[in-house]
PDB file of N, CA and C in Angstrom:
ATOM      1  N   UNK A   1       7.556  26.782 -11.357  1.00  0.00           N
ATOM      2  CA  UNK A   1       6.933  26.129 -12.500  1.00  0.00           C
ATOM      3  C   UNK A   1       5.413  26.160 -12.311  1.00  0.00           C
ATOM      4  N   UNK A   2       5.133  26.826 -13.316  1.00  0.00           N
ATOM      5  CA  UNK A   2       3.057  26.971 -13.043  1.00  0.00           C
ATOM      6  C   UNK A   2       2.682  25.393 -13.131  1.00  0.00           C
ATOM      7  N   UNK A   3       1.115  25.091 -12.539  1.00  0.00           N
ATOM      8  CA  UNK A   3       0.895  23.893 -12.513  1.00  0.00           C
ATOM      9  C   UNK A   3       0.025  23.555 -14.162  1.00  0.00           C
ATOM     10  N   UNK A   4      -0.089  22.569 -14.196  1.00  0.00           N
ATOM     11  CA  UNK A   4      -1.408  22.386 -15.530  1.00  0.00           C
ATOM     12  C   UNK A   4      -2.398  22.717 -15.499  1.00  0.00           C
ATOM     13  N   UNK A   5      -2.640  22.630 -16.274  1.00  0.00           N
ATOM     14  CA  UNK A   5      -3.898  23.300 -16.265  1.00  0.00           C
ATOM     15  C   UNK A   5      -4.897  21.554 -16.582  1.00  0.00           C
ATOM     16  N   UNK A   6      -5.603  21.024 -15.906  1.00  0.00           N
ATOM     17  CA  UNK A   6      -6.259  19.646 -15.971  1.00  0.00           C
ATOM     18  C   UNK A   6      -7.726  19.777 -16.114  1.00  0.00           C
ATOM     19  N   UNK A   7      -7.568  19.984 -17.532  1.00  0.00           N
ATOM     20  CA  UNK A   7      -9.272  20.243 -18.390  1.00  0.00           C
ATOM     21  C   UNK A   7     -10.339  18.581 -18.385  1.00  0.00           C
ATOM     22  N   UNK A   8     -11.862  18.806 -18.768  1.00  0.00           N
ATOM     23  CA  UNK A   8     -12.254  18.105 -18.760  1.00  0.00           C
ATOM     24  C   UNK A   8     -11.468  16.834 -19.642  1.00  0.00           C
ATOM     25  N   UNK A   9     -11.016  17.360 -21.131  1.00  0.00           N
ATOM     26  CA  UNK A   9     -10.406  16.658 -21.443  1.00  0.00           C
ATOM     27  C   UNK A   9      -9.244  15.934 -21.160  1.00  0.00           C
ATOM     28  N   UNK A  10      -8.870  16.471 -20.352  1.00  0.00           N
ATOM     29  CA  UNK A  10      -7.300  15.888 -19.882  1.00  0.00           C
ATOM     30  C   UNK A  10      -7.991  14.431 -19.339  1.00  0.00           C
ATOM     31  N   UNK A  11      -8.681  14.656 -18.383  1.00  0.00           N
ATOM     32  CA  UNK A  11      -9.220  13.694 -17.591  1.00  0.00           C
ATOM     33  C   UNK A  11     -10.010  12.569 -18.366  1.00  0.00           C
ATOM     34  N   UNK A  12     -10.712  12.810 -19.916  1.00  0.00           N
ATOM     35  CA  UNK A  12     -11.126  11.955 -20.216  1.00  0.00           C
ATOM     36  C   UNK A  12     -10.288  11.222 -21.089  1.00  0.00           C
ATOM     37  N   UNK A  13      -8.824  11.497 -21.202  1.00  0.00           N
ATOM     38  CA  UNK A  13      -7.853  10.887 -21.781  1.00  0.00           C
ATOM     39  C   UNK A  13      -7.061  10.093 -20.504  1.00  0.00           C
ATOM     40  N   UNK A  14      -7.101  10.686 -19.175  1.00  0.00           N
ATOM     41  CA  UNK A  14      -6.938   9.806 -19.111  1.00  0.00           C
ATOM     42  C   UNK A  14      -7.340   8.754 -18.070  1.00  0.00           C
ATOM     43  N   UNK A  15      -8.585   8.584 -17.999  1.00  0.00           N
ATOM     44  CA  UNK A  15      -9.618   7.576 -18.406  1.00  0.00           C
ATOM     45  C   UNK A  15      -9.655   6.543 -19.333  1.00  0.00           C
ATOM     46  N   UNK A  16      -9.757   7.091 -20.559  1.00  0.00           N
ATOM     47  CA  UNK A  16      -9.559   6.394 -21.782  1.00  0.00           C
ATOM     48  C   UNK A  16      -8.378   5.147 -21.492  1.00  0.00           C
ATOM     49  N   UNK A  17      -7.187   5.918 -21.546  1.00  0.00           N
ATOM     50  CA  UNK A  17      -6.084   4.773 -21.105  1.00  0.00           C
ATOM     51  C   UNK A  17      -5.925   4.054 -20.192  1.00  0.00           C
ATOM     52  N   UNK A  18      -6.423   4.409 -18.651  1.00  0.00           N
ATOM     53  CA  UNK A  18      -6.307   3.602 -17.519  1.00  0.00           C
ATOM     54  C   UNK A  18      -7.661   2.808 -17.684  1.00  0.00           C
ATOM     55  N   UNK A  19      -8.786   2.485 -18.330  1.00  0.00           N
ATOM     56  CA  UNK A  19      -9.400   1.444 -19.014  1.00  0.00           C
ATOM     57  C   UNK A  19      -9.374   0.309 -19.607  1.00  0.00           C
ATOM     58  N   UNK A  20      -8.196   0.732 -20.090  1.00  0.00           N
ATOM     59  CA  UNK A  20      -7.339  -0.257 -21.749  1.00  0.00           C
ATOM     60  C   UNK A  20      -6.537  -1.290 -20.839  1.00  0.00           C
ATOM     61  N   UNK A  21      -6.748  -2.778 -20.555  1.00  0.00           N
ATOM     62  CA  UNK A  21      -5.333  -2.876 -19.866  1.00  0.00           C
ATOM     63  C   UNK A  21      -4.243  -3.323 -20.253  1.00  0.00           C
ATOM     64  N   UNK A  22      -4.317  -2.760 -21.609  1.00  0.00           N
ATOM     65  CA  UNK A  22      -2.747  -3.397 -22.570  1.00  0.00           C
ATOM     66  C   UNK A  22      -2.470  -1.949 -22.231  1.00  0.00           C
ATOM     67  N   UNK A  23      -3.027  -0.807 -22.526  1.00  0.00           N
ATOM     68  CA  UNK A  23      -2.794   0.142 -22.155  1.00  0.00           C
ATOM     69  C   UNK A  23      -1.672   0.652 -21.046  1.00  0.00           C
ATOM     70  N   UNK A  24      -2.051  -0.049 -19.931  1.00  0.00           N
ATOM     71  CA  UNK A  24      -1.906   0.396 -18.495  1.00  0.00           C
ATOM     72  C   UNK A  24      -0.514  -0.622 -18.343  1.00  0.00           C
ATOM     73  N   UNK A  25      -0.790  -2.143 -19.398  1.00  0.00           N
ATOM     74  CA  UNK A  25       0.515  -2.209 -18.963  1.00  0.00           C
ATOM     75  C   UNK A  25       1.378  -1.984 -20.213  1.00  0.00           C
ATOM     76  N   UNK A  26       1.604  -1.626 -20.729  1.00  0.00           N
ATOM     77  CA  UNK A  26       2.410  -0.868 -21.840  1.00  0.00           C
ATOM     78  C   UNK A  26       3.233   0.338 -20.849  1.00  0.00           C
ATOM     79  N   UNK A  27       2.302   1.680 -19.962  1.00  0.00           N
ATOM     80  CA  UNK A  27       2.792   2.496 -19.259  1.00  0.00           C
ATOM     81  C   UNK A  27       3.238   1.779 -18.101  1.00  0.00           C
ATOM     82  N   UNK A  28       3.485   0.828 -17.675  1.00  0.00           N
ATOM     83  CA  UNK A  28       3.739  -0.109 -16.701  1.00  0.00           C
ATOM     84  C   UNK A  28       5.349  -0.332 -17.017  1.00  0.00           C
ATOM     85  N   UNK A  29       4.908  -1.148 -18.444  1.00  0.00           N
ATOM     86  CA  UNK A  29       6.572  -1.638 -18.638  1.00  0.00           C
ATOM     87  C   UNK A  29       7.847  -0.494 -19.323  1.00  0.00           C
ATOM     88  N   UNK A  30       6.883   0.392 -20.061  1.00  0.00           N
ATOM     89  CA  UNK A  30       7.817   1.492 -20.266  1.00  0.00           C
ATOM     90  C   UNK A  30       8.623   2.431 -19.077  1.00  0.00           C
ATOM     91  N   UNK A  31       7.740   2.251 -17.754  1.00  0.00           N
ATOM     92  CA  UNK A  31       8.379   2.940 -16.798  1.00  0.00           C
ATOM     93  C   UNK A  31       8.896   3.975 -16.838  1.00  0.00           C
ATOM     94  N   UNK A  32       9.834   4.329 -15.667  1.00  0.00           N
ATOM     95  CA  UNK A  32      10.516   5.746 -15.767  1.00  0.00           C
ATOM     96  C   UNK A  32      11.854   5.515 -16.891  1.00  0.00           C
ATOM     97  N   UNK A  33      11.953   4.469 -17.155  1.00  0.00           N
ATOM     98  CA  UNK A  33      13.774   4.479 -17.550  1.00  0.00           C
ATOM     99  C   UNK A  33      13.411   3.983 -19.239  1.00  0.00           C
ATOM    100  N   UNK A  34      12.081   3.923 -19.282  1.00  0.00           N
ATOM    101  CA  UNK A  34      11.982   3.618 -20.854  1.00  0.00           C
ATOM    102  C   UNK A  34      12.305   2.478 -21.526  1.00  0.00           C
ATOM    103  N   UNK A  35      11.578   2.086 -22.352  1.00  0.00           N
ATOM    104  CA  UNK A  35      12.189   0.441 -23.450  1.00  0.00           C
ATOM    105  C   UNK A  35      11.898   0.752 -24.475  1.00  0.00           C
ATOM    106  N   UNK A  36      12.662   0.040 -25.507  1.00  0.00           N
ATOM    107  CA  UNK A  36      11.959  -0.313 -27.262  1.00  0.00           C
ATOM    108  C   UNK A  36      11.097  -1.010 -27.201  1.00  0.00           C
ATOM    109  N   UNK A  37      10.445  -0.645 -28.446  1.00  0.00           N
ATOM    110  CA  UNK A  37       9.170  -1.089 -28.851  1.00  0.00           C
ATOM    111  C   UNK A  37       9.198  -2.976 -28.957  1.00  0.00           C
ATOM    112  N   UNK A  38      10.648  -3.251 -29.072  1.00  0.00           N
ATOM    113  CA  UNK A  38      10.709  -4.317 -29.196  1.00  0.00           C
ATOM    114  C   UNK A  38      10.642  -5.406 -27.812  1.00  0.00           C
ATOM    115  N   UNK A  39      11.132  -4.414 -26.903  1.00  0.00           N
ATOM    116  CA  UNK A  39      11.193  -4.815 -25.490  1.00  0.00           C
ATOM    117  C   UNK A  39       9.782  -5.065 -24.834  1.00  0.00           C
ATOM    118  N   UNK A  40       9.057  -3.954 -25.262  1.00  0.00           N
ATOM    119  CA  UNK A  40       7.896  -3.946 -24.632  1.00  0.00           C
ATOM    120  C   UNK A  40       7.210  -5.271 -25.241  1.00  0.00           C
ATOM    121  N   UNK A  41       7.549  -5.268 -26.444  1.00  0.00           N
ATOM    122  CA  UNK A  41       6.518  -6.751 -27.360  1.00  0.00           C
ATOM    123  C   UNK A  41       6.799  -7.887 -26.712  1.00  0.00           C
ATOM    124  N   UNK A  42       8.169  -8.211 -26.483  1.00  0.00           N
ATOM    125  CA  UNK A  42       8.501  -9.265 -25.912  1.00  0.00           C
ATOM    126  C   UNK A  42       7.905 -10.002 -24.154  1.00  0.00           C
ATOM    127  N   UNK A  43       8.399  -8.451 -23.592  1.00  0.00           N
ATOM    128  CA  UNK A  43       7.895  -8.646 -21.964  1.00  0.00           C
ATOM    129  C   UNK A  43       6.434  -9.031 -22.017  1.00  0.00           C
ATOM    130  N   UNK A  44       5.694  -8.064 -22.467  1.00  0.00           N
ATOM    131  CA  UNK A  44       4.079  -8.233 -22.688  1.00  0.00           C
ATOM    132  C   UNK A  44       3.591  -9.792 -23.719  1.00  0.00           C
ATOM    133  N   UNK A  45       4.298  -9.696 -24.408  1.00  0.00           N
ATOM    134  CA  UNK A  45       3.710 -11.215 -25.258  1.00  0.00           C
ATOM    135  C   UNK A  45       2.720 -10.253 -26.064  1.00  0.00           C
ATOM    136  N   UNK A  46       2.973  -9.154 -26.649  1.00  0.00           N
ATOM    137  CA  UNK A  46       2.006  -8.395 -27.566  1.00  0.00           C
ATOM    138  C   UNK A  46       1.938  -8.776 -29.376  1.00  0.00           C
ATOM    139  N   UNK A  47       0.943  -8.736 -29.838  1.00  0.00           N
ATOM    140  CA  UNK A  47       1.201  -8.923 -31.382  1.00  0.00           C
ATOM    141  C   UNK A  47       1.753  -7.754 -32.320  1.00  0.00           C
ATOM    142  N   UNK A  48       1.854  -7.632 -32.871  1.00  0.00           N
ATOM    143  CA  UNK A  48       2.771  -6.483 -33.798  1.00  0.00           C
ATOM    144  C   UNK A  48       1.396  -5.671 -33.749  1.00  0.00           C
ATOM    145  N   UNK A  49       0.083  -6.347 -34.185  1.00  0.00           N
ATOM    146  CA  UNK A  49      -0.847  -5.299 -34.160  1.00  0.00           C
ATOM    147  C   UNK A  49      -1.554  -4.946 -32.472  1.00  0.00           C
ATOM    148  N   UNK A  50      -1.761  -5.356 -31.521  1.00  0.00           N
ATOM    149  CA  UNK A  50      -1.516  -4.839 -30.271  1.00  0.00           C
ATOM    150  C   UNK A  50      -0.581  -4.236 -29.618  1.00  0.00           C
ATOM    151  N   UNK A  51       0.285  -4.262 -30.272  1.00  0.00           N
ATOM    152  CA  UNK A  51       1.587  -3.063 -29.780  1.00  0.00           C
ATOM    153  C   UNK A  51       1.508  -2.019 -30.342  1.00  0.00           C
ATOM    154  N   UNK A  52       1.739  -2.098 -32.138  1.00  0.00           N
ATOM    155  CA  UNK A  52       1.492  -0.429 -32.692  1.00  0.00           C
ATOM    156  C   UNK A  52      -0.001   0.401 -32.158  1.00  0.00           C
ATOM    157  N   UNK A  53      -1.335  -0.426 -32.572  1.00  0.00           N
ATOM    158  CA  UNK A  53      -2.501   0.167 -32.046  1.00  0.00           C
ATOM    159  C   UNK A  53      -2.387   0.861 -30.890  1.00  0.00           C
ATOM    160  N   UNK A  54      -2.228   0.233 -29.676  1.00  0.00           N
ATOM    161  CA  UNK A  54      -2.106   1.102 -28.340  1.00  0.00           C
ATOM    162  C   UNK A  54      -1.114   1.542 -28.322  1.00  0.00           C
ATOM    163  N   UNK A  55      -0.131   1.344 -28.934  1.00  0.00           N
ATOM    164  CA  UNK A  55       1.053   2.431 -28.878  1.00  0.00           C
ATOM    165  C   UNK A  55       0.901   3.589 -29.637  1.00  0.00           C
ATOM    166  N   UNK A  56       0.381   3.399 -30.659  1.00  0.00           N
ATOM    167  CA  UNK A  56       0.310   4.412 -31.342  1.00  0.00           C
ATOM    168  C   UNK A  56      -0.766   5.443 -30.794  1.00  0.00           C
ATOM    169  N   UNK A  57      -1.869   5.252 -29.968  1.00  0.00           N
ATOM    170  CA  UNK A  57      -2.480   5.763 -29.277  1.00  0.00           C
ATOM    171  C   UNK A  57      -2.042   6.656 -27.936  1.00  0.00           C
ATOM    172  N   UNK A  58      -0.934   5.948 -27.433  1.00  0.00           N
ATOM    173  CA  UNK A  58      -0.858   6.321 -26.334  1.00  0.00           C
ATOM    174  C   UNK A  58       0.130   7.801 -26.438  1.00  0.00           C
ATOM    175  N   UNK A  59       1.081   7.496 -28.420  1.00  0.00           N
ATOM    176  CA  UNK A  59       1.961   8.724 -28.564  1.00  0.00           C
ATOM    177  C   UNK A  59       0.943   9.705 -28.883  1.00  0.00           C
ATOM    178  N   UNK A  60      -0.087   9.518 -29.721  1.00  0.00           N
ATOM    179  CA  UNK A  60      -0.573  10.521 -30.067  1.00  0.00           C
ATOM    180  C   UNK A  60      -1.856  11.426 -29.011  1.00  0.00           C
ATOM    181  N   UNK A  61      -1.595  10.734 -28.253  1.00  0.00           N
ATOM    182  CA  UNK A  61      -2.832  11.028 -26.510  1.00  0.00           C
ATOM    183  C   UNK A  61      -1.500  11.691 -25.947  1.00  0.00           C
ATOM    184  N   UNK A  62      -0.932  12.002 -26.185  1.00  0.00           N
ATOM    185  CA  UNK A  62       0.612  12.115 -25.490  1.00  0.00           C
ATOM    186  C   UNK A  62       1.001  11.587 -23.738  1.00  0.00           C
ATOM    187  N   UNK A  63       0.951  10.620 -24.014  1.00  0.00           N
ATOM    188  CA  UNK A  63       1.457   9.932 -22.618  1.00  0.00           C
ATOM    189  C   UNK A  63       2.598   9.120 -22.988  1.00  0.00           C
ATOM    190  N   UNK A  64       3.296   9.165 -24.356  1.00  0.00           N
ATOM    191  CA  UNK A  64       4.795   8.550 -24.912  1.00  0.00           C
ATOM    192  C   UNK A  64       4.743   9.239 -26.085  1.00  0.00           C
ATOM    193  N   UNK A  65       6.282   9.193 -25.400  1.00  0.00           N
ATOM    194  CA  UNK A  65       7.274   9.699 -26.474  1.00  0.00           C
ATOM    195  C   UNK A  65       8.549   8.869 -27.153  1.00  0.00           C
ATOM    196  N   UNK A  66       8.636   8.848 -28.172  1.00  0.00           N
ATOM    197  CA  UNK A  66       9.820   8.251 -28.324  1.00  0.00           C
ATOM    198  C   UNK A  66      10.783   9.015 -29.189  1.00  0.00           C
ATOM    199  N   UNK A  67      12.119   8.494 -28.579  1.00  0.00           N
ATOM    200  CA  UNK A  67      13.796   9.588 -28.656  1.00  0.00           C
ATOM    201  C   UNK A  67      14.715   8.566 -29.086  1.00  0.00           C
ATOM    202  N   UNK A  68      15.286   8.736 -29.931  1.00  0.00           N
ATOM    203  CA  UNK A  68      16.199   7.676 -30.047  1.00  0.00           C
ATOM    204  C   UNK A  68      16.151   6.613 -30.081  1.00  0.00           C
ATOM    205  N   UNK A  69      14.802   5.973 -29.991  1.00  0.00           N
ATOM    206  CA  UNK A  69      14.784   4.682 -30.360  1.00  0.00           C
ATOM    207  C   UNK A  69      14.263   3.841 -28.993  1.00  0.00           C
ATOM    208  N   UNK A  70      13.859   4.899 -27.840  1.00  0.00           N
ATOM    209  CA  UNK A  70      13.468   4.520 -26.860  1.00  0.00           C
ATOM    210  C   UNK A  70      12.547   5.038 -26.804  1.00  0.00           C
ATOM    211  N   UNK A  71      11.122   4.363 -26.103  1.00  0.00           N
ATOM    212  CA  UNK A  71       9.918   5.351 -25.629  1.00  0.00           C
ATOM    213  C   UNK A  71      10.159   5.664 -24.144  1.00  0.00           C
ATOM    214  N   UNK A  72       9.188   6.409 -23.948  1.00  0.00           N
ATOM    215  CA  UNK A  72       9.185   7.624 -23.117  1.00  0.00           C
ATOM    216  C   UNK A  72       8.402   8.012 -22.796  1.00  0.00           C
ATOM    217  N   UNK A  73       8.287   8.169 -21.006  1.00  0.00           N
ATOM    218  CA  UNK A  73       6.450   8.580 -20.988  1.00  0.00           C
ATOM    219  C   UNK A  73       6.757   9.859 -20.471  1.00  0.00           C
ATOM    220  N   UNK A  74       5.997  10.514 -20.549  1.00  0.00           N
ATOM    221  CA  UNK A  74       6.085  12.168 -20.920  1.00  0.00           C
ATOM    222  C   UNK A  74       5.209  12.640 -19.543  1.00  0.00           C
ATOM    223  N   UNK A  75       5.042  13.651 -18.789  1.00  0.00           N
ATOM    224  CA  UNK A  75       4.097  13.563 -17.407  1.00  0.00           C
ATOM    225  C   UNK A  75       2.556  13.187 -17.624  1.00  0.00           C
ATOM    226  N   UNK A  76       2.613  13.092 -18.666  1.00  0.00           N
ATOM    227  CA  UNK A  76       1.225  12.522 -18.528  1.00  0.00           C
ATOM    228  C   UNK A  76       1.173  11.422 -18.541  1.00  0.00           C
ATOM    229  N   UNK A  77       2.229  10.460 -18.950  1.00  0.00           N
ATOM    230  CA  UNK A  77       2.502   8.977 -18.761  1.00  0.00           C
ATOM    231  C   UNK A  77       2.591   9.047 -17.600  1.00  0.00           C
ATOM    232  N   UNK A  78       3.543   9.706 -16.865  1.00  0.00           N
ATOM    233  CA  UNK A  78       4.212   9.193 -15.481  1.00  0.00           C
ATOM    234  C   UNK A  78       2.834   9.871 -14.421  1.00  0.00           C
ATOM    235  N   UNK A  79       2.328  10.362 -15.209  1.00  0.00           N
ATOM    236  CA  UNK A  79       1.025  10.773 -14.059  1.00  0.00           C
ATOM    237  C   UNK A  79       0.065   9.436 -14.028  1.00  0.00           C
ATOM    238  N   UNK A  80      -0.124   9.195 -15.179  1.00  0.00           N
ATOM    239  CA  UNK A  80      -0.923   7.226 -15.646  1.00  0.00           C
ATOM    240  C   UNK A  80      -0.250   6.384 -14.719  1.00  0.00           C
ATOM    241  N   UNK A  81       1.012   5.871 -15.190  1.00  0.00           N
ATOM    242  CA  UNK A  81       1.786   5.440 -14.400  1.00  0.00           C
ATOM    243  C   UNK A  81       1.562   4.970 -12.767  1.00  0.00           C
ATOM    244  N   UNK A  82       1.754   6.796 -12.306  1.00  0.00           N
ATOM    245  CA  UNK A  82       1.495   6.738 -10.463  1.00  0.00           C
ATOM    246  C   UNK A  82       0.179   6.485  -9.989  1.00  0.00           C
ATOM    247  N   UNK A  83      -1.070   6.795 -10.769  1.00  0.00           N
ATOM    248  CA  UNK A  83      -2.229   6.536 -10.703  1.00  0.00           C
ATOM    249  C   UNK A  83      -2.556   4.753 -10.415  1.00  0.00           C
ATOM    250  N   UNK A  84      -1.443   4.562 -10.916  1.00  0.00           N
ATOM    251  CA  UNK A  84      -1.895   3.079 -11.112  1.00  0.00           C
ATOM    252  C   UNK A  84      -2.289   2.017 -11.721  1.00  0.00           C
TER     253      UNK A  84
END
């Protein structure tokens, strides 16, 4: 499997997110095994508009994904994630 290729931009995305710390824990509580959006609101104590905002950020930065009704962090989540 070739490796990535980790452009300036990669790095300033993710920056961007390990900044945020709803951010960081959003990729925190989604983990490897994934939750609903509803799960995450609850654990975190998030508002409907602090959950979609950084969520919606974090799908379209692609560090989540969501399948079925579960999100999903994608290697660039789980690279956020191990970072810390």
């Amino acid at each position: 499997m070739p490796e990535k290729v980790r452009d300036r931009e990669h790095h300033e995305r993710l920056f961007k997110a390990s900044m945020n710390p709803i951010r960081r824990k959003i990729i925190a509580c989604i983990g490897i095994h994934g939750k609903t959006r509803e799960e995450i609101k609850e654990e975190l104590g998030l508002s409907d508009f602090q959950l979609k905002f950084n969520l919606d950020w974090l799908i379209a930065n692609g560090f989540v994904v969501e399948k079925e009704g579960k999100l999903r962090l994608t290697e660039d989540g789980i690279e956020l994630l191990e970072a810390g």
